[in-house]
N, C-alpha and C. Protein backbone atom coordinates (compact mmCIF):
# COMPACT_ATOMS: atom_id res chain seq x y z
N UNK A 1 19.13 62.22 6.14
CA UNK A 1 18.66 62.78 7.37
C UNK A 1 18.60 64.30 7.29
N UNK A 2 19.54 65.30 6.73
CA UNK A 2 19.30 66.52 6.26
C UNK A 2 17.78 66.77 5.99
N UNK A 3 16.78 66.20 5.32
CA UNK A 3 15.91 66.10 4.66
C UNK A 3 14.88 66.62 6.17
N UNK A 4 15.13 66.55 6.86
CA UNK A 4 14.04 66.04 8.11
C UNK A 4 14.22 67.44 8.99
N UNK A 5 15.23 68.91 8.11
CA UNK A 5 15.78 70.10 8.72
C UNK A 5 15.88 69.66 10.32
N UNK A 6 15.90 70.50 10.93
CA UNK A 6 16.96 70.85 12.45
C UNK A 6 16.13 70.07 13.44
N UNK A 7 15.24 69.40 13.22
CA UNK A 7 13.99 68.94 14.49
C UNK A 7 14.85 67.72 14.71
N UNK A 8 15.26 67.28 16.02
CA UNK A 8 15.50 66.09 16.76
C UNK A 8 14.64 65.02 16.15
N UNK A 9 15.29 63.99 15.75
CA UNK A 9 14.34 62.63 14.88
C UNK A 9 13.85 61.82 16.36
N UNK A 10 12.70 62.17 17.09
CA UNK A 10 11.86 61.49 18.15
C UNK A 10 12.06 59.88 18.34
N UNK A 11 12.17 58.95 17.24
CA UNK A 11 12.13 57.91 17.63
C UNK A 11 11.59 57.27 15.94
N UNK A 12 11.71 56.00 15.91
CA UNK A 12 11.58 54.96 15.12
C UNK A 12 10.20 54.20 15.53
N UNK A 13 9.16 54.01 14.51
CA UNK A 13 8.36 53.13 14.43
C UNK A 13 8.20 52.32 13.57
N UNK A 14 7.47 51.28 13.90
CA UNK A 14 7.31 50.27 12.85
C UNK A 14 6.92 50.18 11.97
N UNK A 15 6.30 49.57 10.68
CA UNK A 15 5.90 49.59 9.38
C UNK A 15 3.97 49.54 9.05
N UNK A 16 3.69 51.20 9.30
CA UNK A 16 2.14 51.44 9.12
C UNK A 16 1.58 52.01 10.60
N UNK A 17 2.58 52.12 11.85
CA UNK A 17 2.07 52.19 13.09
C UNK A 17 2.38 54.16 13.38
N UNK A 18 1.35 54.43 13.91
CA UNK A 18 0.89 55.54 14.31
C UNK A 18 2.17 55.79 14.80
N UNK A 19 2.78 57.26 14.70
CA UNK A 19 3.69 58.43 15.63
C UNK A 19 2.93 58.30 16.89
N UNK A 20 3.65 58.16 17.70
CA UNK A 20 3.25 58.42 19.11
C UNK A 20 3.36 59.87 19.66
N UNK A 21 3.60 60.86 18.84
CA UNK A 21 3.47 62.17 19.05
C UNK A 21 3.66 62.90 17.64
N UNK A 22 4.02 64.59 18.96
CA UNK A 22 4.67 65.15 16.97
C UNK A 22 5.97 65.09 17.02
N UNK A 23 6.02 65.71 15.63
CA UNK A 23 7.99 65.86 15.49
C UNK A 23 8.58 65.08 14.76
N UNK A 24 9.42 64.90 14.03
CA UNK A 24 9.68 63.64 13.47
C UNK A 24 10.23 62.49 13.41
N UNK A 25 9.27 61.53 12.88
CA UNK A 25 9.15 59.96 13.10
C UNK A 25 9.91 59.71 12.29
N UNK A 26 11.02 58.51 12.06
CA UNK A 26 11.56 57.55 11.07
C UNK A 26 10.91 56.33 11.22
N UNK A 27 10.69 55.46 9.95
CA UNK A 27 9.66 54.45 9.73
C UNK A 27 10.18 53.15 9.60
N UNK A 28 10.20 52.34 10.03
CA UNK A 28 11.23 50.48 9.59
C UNK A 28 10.06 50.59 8.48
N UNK A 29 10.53 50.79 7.04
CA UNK A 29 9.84 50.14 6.37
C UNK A 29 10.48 49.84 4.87
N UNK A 30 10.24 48.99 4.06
CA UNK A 30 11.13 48.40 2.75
C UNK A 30 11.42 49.90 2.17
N UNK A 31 12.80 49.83 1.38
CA UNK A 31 12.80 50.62 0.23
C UNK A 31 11.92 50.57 -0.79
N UNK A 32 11.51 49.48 -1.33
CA UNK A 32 10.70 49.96 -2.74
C UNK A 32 9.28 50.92 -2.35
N UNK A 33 9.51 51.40 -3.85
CA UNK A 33 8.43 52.40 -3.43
C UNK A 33 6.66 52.43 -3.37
N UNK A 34 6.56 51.42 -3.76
CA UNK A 34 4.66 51.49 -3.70
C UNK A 34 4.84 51.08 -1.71
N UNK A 35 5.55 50.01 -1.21
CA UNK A 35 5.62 49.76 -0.07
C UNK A 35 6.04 50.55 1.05
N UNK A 36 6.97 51.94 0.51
CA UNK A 36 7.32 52.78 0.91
C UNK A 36 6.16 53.87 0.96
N UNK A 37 5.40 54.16 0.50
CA UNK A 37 4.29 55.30 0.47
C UNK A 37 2.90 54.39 1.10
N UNK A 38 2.78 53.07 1.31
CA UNK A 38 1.78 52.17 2.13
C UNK A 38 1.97 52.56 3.23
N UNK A 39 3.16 52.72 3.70
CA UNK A 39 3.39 52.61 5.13
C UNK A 39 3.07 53.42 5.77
N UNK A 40 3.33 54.65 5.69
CA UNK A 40 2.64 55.87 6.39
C UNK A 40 1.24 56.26 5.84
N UNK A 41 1.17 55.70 5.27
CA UNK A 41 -0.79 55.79 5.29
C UNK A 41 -0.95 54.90 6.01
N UNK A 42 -0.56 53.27 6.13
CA UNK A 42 -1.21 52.55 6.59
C UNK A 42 -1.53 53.50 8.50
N UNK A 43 -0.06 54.26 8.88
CA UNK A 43 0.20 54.55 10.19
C UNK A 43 -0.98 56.02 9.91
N UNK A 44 -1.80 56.11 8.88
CA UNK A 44 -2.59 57.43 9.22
C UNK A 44 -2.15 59.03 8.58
N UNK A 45 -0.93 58.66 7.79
CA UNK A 45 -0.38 60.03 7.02
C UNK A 45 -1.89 60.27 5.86
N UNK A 46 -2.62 61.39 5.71
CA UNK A 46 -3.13 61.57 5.10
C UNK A 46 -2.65 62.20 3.25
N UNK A 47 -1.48 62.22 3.61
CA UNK A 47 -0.97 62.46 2.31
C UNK A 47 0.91 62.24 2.37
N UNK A 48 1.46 61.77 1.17
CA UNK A 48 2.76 61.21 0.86
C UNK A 48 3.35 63.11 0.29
N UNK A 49 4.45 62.83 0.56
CA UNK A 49 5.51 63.94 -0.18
C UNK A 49 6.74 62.83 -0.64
N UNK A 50 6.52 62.42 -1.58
CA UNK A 50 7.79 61.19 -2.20
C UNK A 50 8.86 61.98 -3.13
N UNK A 51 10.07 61.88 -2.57
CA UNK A 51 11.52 63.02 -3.17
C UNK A 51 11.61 61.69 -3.85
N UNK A 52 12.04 61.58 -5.26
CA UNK A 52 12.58 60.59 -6.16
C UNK A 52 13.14 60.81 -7.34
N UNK A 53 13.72 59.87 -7.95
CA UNK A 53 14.23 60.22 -9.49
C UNK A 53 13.15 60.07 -10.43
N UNK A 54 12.74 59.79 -11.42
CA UNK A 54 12.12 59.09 -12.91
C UNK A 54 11.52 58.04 -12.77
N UNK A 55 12.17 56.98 -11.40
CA UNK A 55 11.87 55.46 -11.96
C UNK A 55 10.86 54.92 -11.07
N UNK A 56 10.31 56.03 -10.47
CA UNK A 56 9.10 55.46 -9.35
C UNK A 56 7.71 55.70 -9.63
N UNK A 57 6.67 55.30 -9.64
CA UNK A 57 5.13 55.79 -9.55
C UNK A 57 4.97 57.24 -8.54
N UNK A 58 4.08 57.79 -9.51
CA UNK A 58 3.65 59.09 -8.89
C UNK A 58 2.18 59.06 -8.55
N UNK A 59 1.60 57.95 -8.43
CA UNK A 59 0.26 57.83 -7.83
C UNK A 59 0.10 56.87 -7.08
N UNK A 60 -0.59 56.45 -5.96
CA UNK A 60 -1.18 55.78 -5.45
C UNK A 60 -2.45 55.13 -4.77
N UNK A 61 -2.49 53.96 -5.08
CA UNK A 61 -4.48 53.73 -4.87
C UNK A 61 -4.82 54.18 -3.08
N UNK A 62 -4.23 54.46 -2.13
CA UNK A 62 -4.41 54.60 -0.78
C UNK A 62 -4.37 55.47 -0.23
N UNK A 63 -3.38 56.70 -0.68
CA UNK A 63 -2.97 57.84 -0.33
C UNK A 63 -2.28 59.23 -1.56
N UNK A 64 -3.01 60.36 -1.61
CA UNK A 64 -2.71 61.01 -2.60
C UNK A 64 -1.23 61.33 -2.37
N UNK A 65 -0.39 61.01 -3.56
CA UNK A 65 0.95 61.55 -3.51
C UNK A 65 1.60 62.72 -4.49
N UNK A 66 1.80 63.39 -3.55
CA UNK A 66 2.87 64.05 -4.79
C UNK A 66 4.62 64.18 -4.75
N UNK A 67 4.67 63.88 -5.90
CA UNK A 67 6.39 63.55 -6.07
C UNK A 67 7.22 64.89 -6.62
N UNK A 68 8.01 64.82 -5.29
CA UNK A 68 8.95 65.77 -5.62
C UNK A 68 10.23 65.49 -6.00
N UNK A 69 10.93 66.71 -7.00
CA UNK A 69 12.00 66.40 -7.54
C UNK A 69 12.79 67.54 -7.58
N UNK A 70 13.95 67.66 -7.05
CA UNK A 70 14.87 69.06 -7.45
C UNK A 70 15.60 69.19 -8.39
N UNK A 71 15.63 67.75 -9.36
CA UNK A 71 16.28 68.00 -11.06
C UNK A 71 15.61 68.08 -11.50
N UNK A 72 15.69 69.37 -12.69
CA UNK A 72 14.73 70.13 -13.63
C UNK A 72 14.88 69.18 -14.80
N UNK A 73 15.35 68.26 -15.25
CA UNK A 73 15.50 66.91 -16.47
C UNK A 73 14.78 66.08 -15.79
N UNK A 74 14.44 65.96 -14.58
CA UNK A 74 13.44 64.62 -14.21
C UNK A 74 12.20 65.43 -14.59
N UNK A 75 11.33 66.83 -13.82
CA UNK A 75 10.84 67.48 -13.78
C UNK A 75 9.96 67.35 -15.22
N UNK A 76 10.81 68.14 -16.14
CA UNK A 76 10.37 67.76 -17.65
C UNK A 76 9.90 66.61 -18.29
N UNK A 77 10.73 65.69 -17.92
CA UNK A 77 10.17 64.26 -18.10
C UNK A 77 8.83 64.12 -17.89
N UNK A 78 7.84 64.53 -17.07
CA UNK A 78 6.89 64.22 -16.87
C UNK A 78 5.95 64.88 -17.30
C-alpha cells in the first residue's frame, strides 16, 4: 500500500471495471501476472506500470507495459 504514496485509496473495484472517479482505485483481481495487467486494461488503463522481480513477462498483447524494477541485478538481467 506504500506504493499508492499519501492519496486516500477511494474504493475497490472489480476485475476490468472502470474507476468511478480519480484517485486511487484497488482492483479484486488474481495475482498472476498476464491476468494481473488484463485487468486494468480490460477497466480502460491505457497503459500498465508492472513493479516485479525476473519471473514475470514484460509485454503484453492488450496493453503496452513497462516493468519496473528497483534491483539493479534484476535490471541487468534484461
Amino acid at each position: 500500500m506504500a506504493k499508492t504514496g499519501t492519496r486516500a485509496i477511494r474504493g475497490v473495484i472489480g476485475y476490468g471495471e472502470a474507476p468511478k472517479g480519480p484517485g486511487v482505485w484497488m482492483m479484486d483481481a488474481p495475482a498472476a501476472a498476464v491476468e494481473n495487467i488484463t485487468a486494468p486494461a480490460a477497466g480502460g488503463a491505457q497503459f500498465i506500470c508492472f513493479v516485479t522481480g525476473s519471473g514475470n513477462p514484460s509485454r503484453h498483447p492488450v496493453a503496452p507495459t513497462i516493468k519496473i524494477s528497483a534491483n539493479p541485478d534484476t535490471v541487468r538481467q534484461r
